[in-house]
Protein backbone atom coordinates (compact mmCIF):
# COMPACT_ATOMS: atom_id res chain seq x y z
CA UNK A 1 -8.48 -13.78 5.75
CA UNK A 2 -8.02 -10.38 7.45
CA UNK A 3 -5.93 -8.21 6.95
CA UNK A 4 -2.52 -7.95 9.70
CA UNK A 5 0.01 -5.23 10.03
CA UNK A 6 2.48 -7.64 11.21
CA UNK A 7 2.17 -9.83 8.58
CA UNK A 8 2.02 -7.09 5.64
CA UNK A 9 5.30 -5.94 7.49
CA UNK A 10 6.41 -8.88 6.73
CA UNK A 11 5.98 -9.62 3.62
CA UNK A 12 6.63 -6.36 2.14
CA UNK A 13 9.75 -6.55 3.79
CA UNK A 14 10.58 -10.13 1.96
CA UNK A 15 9.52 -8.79 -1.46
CA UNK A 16 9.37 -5.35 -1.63
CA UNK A 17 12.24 -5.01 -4.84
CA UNK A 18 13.98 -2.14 -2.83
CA UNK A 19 17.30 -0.63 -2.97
CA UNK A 20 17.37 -0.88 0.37
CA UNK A 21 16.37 -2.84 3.41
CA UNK A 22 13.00 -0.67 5.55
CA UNK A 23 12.28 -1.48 8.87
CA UNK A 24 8.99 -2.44 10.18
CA UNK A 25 8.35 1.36 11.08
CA UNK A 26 9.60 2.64 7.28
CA UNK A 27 7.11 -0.20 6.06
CA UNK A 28 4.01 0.79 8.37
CA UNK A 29 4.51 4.65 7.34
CA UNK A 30 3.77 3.41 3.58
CA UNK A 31 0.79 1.15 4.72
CA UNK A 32 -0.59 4.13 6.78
CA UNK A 33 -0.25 6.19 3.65
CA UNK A 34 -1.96 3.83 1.59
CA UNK A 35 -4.85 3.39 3.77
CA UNK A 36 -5.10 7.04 4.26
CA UNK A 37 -4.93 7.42 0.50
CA UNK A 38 -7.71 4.35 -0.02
CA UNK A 39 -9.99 6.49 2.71
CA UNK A 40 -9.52 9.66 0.67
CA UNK A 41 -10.37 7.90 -2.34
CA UNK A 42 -13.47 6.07 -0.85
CA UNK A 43 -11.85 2.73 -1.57
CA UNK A 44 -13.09 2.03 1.99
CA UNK A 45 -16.56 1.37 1.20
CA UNK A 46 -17.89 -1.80 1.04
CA UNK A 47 -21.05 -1.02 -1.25
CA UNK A 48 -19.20 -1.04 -4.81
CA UNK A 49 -21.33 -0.81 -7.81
CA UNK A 50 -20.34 -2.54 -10.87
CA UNK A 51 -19.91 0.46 -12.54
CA UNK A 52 -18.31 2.16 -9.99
CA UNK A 53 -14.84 3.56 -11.46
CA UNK A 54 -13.56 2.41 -8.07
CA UNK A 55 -14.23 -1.01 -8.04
CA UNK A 56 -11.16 -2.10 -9.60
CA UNK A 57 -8.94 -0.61 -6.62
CA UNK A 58 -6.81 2.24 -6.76
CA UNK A 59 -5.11 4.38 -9.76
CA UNK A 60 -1.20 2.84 -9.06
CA UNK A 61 0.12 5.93 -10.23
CA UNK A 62 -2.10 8.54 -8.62
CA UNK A 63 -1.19 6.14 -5.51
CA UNK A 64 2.65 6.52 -6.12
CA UNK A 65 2.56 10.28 -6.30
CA UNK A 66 0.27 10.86 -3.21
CA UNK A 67 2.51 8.61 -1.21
CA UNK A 68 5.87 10.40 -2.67
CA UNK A 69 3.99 13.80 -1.87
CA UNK A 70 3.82 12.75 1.64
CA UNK A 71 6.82 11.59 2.17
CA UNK A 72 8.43 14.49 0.19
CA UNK A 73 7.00 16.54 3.41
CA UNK A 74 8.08 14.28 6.16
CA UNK A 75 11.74 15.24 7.11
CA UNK A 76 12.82 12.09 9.09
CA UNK A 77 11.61 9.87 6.69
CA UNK A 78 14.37 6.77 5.88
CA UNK A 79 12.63 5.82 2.45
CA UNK A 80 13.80 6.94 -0.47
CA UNK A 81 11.27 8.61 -3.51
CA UNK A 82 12.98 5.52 -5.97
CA UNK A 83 11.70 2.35 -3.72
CA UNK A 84 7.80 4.06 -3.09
CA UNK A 85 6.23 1.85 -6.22
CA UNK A 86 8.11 -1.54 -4.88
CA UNK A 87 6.99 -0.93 -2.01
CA UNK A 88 3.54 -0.07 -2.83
CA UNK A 89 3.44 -3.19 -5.30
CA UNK A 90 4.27 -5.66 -2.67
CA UNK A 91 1.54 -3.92 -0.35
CA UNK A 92 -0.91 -4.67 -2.48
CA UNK A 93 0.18 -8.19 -3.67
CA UNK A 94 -0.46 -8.85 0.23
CA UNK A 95 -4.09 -7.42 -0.20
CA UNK A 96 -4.24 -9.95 -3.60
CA UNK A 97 -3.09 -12.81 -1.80
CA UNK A 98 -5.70 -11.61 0.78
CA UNK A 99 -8.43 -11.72 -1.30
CA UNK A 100 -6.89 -15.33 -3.34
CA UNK A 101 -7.45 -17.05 0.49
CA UNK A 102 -10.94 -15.70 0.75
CA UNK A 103 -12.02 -16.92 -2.49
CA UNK A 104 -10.46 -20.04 -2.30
């Protein structure tokens, strides 16, 4: 299955564990962020080695920073430093889920 903005809004939105309710804009900032961080990071490419230290996805952590960084620099953004990593978590449960329906 591909992957849809609408329905990664959606879902984040259902099971992000926030503090707080994001609309659909709040939620695509983070997904642009995340793909932006994945195209940094080369996570992009569809020629993985097996022994490529990218082939298991991203670092979470070095993910969570980047995306705080970011924000930290955007003055109108609504979403707060404390719900980035649920928010990045259920993002990439929707790529997992993603990848369940292809295999299956």
């Amino acid at each position: 299955m591909d992957y849809n903005e609408d329905s990664a809004v959606a879902y984040i939105r259902k099971n992000a564990a926030t503090t707080r309710k994001y609309s659909a804009d709040d939620v695509l900032e983070i997904i642009d962020i995340i793909w932006d961080y994945y195209e940094a990071k080369g996570l992009l490419s569809l020629d993985f080695d097996e022994d490529d230290n990218n082939a298991d996805g991203p670092d979470i952590d070095d993910l969570v920073a980047h995306a705080r960084k970011v924000l930290a620099k955007d003055k109108g953004t609504r979403i707060l430093a404390e719900d980035v990593p649920a928010l990045i978590q259920a993002e990439l449960e929707y790529e997992a889920a993603l990848e369940q329906d292809d295999e299956e």
